[in-house]
C-alpha atoms as a PDB file:
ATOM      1  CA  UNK A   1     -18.248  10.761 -10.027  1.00  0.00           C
ATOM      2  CA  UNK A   2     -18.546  10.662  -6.799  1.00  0.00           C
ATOM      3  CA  UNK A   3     -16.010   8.650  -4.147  1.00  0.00           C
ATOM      4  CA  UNK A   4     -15.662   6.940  -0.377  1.00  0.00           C
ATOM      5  CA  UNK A   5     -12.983   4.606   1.008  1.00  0.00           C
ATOM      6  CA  UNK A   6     -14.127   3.135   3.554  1.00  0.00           C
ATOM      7  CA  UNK A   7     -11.080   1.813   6.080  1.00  0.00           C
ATOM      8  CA  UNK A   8     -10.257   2.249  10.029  1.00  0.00           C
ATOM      9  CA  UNK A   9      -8.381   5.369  11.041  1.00  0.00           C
ATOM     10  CA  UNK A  10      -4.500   3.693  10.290  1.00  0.00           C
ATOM     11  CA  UNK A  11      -2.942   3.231   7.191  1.00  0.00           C
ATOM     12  CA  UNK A  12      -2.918  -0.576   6.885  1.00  0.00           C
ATOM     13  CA  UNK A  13      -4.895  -1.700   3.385  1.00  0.00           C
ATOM     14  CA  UNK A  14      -5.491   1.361   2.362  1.00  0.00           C
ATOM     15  CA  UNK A  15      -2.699   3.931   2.717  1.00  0.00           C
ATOM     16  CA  UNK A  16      -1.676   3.356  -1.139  1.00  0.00           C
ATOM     17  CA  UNK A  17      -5.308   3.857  -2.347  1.00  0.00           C
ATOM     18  CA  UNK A  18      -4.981   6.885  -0.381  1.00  0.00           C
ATOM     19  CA  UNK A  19      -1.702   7.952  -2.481  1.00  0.00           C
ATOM     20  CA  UNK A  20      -3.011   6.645  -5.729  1.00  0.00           C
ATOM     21  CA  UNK A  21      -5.885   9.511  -4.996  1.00  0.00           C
ATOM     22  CA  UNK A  22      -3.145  12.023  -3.685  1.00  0.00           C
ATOM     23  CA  UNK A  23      -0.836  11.765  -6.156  1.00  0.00           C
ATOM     24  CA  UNK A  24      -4.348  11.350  -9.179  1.00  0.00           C
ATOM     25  CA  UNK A  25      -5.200  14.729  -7.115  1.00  0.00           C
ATOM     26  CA  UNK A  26      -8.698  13.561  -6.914  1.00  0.00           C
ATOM     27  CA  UNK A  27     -11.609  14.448  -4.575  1.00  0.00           C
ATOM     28  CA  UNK A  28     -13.012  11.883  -2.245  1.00  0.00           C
ATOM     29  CA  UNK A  29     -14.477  10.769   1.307  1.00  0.00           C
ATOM     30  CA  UNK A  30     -11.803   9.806   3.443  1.00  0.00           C
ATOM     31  CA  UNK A  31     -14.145   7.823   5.695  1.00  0.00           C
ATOM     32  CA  UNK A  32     -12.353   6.227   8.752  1.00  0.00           C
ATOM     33  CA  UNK A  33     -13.967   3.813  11.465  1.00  0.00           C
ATOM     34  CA  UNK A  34     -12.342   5.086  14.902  1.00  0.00           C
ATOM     35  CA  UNK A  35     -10.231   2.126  16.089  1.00  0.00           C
ATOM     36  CA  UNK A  36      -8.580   1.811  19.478  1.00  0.00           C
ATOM     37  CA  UNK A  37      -6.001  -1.070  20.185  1.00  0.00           C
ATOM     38  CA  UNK A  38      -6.463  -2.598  23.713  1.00  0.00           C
ATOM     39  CA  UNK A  39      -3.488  -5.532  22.922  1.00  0.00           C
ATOM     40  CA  UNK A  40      -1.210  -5.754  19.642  1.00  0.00           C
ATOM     41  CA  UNK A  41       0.105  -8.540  20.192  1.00  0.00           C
ATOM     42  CA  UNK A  42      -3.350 -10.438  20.502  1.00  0.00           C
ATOM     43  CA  UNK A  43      -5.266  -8.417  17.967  1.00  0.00           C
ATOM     44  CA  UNK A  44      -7.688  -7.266  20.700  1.00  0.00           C
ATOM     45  CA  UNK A  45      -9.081  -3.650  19.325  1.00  0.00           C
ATOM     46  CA  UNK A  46     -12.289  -1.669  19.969  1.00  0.00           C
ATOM     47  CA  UNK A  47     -14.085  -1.105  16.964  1.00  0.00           C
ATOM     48  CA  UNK A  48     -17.614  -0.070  18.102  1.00  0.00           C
ATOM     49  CA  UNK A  49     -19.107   1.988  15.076  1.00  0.00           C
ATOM     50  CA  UNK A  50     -17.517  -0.747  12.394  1.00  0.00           C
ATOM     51  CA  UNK A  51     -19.220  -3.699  14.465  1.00  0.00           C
ATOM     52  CA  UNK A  52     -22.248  -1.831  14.827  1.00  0.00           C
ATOM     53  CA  UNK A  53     -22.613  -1.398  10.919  1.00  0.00           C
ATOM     54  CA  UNK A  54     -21.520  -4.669  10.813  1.00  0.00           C
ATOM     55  CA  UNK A  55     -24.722  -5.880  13.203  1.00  0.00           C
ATOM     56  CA  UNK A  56     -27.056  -3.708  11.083  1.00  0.00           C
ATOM     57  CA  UNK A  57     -26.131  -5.403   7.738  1.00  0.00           C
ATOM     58  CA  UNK A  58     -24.383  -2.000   6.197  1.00  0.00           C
ATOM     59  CA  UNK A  59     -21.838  -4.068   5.228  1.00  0.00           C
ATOM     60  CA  UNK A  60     -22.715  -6.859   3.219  1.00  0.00           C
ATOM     61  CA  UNK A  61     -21.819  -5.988   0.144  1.00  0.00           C
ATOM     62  CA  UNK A  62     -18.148  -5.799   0.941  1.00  0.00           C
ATOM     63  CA  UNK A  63     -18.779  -9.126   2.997  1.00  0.00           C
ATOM     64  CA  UNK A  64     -18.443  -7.382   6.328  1.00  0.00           C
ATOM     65  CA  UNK A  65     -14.732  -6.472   5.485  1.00  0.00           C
ATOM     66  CA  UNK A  66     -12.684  -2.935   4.836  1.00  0.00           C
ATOM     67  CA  UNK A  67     -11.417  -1.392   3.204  1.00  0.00           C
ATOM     68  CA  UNK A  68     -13.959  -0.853   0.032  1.00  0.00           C
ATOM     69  CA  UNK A  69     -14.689   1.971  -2.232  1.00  0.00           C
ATOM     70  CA  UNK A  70     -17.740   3.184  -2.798  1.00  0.00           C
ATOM     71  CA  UNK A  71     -18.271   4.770  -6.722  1.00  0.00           C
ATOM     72  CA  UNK A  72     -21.514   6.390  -7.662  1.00  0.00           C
ATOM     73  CA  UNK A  73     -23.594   4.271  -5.147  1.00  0.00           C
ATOM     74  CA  UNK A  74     -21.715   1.055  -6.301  1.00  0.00           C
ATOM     75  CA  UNK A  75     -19.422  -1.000  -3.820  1.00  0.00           C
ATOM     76  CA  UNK A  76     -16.268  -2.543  -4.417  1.00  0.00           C
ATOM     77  CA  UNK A  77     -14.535  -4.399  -2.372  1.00  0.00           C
ATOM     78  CA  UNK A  78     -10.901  -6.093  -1.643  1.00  0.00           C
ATOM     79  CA  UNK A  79      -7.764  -3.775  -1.103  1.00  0.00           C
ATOM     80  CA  UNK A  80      -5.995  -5.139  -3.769  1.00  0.00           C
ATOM     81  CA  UNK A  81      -8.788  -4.819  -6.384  1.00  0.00           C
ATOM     82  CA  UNK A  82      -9.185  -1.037  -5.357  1.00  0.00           C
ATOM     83  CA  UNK A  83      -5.562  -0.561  -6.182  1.00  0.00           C
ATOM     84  CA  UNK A  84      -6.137  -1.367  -9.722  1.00  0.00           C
ATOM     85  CA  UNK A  85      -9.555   0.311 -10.391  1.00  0.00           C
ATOM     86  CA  UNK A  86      -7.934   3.374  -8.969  1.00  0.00           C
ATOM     87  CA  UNK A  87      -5.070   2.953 -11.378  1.00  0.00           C
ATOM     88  CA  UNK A  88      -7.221   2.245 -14.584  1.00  0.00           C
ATOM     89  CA  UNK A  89      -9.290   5.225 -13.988  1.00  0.00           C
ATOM     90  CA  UNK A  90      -6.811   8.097 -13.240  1.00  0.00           C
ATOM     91  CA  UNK A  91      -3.789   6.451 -16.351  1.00  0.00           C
ATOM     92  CA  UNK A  92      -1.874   4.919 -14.391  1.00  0.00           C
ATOM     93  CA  UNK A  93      -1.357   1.124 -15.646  1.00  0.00           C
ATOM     94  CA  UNK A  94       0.838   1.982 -18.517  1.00  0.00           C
ATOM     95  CA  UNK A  95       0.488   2.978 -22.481  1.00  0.00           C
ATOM     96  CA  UNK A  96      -0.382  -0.705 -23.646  1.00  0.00           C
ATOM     97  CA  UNK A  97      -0.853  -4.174 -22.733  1.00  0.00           C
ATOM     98  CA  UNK A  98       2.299  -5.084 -22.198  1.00  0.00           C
ATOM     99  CA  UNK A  99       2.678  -2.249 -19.538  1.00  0.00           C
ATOM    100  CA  UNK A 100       0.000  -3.070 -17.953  1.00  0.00           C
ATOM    101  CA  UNK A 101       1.080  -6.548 -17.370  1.00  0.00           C
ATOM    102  CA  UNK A 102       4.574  -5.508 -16.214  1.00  0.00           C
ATOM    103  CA  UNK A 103       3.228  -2.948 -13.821  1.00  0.00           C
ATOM    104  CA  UNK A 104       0.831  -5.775 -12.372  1.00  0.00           C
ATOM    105  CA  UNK A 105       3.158  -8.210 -12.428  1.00  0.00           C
ATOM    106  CA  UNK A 106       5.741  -5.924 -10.000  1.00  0.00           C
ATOM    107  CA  UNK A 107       2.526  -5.217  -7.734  1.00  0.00           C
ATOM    108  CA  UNK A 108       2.263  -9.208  -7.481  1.00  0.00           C
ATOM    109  CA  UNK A 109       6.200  -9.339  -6.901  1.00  0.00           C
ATOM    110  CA  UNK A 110       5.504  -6.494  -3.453  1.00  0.00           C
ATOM    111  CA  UNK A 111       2.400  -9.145  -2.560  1.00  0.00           C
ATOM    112  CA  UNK A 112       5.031 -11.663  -2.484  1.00  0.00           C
ATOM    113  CA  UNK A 113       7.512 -10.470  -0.701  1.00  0.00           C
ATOM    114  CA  UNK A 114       4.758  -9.356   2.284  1.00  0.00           C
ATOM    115  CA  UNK A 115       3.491 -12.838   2.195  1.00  0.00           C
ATOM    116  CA  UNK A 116       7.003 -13.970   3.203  1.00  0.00           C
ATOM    117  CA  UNK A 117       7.591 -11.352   5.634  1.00  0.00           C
ATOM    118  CA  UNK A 118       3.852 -12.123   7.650  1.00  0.00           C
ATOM    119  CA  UNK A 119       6.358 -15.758   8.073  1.00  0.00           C
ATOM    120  CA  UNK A 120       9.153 -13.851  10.382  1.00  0.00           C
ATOM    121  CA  UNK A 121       6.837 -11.757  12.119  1.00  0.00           C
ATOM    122  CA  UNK A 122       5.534 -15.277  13.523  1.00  0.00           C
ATOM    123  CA  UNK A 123       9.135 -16.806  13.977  1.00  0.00           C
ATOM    124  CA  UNK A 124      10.587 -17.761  17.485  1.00  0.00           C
ATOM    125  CA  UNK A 125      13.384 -16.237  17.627  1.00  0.00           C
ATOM    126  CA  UNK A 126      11.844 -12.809  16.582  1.00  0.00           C
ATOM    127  CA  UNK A 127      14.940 -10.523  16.679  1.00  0.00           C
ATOM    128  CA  UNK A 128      17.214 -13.123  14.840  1.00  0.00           C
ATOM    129  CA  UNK A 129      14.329 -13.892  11.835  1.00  0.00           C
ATOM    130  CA  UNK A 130      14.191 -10.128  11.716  1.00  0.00           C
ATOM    131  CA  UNK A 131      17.821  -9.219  10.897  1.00  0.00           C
ATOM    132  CA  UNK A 132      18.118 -11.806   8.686  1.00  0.00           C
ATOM    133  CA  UNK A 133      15.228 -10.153   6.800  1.00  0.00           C
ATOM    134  CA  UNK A 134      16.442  -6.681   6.236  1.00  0.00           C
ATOM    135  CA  UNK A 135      19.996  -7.555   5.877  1.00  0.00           C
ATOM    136  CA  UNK A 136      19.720 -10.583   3.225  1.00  0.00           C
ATOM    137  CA  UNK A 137      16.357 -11.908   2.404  1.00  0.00           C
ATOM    138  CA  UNK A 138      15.078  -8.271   1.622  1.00  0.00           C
ATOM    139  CA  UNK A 139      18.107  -7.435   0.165  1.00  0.00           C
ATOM    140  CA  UNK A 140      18.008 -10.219  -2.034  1.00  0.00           C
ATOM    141  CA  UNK A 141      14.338 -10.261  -3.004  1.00  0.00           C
ATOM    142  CA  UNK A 142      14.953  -6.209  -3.921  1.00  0.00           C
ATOM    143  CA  UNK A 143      18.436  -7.324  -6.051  1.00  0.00           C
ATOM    144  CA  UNK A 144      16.054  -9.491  -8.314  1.00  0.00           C
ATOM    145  CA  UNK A 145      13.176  -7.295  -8.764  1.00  0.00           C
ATOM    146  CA  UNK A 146      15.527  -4.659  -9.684  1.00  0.00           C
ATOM    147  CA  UNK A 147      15.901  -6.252 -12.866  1.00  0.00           C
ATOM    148  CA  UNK A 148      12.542  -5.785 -13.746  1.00  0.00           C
ATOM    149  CA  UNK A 149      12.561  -1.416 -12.862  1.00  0.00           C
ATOM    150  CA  UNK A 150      13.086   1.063 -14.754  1.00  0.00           C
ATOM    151  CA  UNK A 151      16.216   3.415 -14.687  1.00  0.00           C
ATOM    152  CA  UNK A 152      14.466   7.036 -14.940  1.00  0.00           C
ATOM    153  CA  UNK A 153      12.813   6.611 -11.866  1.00  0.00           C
ATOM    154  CA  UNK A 154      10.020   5.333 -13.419  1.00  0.00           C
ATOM    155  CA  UNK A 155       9.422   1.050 -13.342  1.00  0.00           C
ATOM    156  CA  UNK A 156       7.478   0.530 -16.397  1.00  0.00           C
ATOM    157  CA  UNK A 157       7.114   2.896 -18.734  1.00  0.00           C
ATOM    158  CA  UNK A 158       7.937   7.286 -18.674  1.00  0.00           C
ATOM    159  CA  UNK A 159       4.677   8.368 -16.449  1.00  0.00           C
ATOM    160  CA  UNK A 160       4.003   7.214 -12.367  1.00  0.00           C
ATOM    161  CA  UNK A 161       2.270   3.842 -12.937  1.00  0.00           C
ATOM    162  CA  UNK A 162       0.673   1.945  -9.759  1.00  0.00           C
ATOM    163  CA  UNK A 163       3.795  -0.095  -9.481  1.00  0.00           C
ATOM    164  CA  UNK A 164       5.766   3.414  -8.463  1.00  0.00           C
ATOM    165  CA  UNK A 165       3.000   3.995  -5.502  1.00  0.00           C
ATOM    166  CA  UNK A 166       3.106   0.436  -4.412  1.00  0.00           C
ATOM    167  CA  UNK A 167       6.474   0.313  -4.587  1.00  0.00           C
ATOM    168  CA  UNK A 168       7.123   3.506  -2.290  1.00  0.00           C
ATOM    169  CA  UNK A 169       4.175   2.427  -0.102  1.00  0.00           C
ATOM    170  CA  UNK A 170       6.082  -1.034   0.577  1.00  0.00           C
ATOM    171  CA  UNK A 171       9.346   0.657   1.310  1.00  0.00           C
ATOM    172  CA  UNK A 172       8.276   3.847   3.037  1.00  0.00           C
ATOM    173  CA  UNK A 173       4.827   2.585   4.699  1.00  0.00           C
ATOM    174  CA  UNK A 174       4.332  -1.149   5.203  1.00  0.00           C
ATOM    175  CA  UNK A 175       7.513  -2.114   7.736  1.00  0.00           C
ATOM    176  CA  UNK A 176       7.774  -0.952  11.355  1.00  0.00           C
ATOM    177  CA  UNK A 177      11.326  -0.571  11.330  1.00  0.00           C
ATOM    178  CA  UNK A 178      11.242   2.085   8.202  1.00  0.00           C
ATOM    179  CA  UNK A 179      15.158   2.440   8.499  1.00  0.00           C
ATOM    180  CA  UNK A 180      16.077  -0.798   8.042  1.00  0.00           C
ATOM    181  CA  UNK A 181      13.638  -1.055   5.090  1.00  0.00           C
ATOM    182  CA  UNK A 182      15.330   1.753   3.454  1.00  0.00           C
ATOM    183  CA  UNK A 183      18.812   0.328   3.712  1.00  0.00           C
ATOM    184  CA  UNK A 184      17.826  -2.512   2.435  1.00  0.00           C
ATOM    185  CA  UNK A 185      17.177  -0.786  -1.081  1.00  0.00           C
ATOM    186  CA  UNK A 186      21.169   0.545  -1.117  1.00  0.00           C
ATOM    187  CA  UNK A 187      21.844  -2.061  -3.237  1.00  0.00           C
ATOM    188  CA  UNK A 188      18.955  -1.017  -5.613  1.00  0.00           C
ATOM    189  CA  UNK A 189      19.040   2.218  -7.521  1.00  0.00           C
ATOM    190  CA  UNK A 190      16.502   2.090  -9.994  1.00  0.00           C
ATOM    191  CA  UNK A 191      14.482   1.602  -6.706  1.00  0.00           C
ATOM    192  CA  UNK A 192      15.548   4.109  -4.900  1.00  0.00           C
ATOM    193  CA  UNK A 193      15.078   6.330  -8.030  1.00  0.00           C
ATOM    194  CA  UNK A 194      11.540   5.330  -7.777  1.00  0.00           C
ATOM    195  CA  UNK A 195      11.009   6.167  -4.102  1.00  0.00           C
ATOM    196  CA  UNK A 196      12.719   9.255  -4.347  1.00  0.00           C
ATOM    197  CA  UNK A 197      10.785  10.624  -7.192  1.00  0.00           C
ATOM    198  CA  UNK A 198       7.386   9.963  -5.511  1.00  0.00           C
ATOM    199  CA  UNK A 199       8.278  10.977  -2.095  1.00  0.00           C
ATOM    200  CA  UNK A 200       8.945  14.809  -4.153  1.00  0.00           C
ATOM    201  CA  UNK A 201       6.161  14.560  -5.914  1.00  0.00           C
ATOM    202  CA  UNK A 202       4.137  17.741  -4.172  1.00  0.00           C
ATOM    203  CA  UNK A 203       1.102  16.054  -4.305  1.00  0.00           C
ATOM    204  CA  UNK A 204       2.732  12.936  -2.354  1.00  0.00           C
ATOM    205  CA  UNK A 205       4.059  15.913   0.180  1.00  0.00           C
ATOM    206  CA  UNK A 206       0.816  17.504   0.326  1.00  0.00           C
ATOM    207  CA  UNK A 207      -0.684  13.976   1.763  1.00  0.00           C
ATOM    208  CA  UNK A 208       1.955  12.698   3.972  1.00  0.00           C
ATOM    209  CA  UNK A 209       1.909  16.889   5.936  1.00  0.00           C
ATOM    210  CA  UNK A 210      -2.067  16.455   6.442  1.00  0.00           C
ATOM    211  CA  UNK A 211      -2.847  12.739   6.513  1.00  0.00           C
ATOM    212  CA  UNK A 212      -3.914  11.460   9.890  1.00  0.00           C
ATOM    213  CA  UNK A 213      -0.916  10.295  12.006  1.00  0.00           C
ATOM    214  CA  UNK A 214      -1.626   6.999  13.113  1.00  0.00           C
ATOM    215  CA  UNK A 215       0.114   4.006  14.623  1.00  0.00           C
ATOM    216  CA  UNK A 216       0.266   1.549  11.826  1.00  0.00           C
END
């Protein structure tokens, strides 16, 4: 079997595909469209080779959009969809149905949670909507999805599931402010079990010493 993902060169959609395969220890193309930001703030970026592709039609069968991952000639598009494929092939959605459906059902929980924070990156008062986020909503949206974790550092079952990786990735990869993401889980020690067994996992610190240091 042979493997590309197919993303710019940051971390954005695809960094926890990128762990599933790290911590799976699986070979693939790490394939990375160069990507050069001219404005944050207005989304302006320069993104010559992906737009070319683009013009020529390569992409079409991930609807012009990355990242996808290419298996044995066959496309397959949608971040979130990779996620899972990646997590059925190399064991890692739990021993039965009802595993499965947990560990999906927490990955749903972490979509939720970034769909509320895309809200306060919009607000007004930026600063304000931010510390309210990390010190109570965060805190509070962690306190309840505790429930739902295991204790053994593990949150569904006794092996790493996807809900582990997403889990760490959302802590440890999706926020800016990394610190205050972190304190937000003191309240939360089945979830810090979690983090803290993946982050020693030495396949997860093979990745994080040689993975391309990027931005966001």
């Amino acid at each position: 079997m042979s493997m590309k993902l197919v993303y710019f060169n940051v971390r954005g959609l695809a960094e926890t595909s990128r762990m599933i395969l790290a911590v799976a220890k699986q070979e693939y193309e790490d394939y990375r469209y160069p990507l050069e930001v001219v404005d944050m703030a207005t989304h302006k970026m320069v993104k010559d080779e992906f737009d070319k592709d683009k013009a020529d039609g390569k992409l079409v069968k991930s609807l012009n959009k990355v990242p996808f991952l290419e298996v044995d000639g066959e496309i397959i598009p949608q971040s979130k969809t990779i996620e899972r494929f990646l997590a059925y092939r190399f064991d890692m959605m739990g021993s039965s149905d009802i595993e499965s459906a947990k560990i999906d059902s927490i990955c749903e929980c972490v979509r939720d949670f970034k769909d509320m924070y895309q809200k306060v990156r919009v607000s007004e008062d930026k600063e304000t909507a931010m510390n309210e986020w990390f010190t109570v909503t965060l805190v509070e949206r962690l306190t309840l999805l505790e429930n739902l974790l295991g204790n053994e550092g593990f949150s569904v079952g006794s092996s790493t599931s996807l809900s582990d990786i997403v889990l760490y990735s959302f802590i440890t990869n999706f926020f800016d402010n990394k610190e205050a993401s972190m304190n937000a889980t003191l309240a939360t020690p089945n979830l810090r079990k979690i983090i803290d067994r993946i982050h020693s996992l030495p396949e997860m610190i093979e990745w994080l010493e040689k993975c391309p240091k990027t931005n966001f």
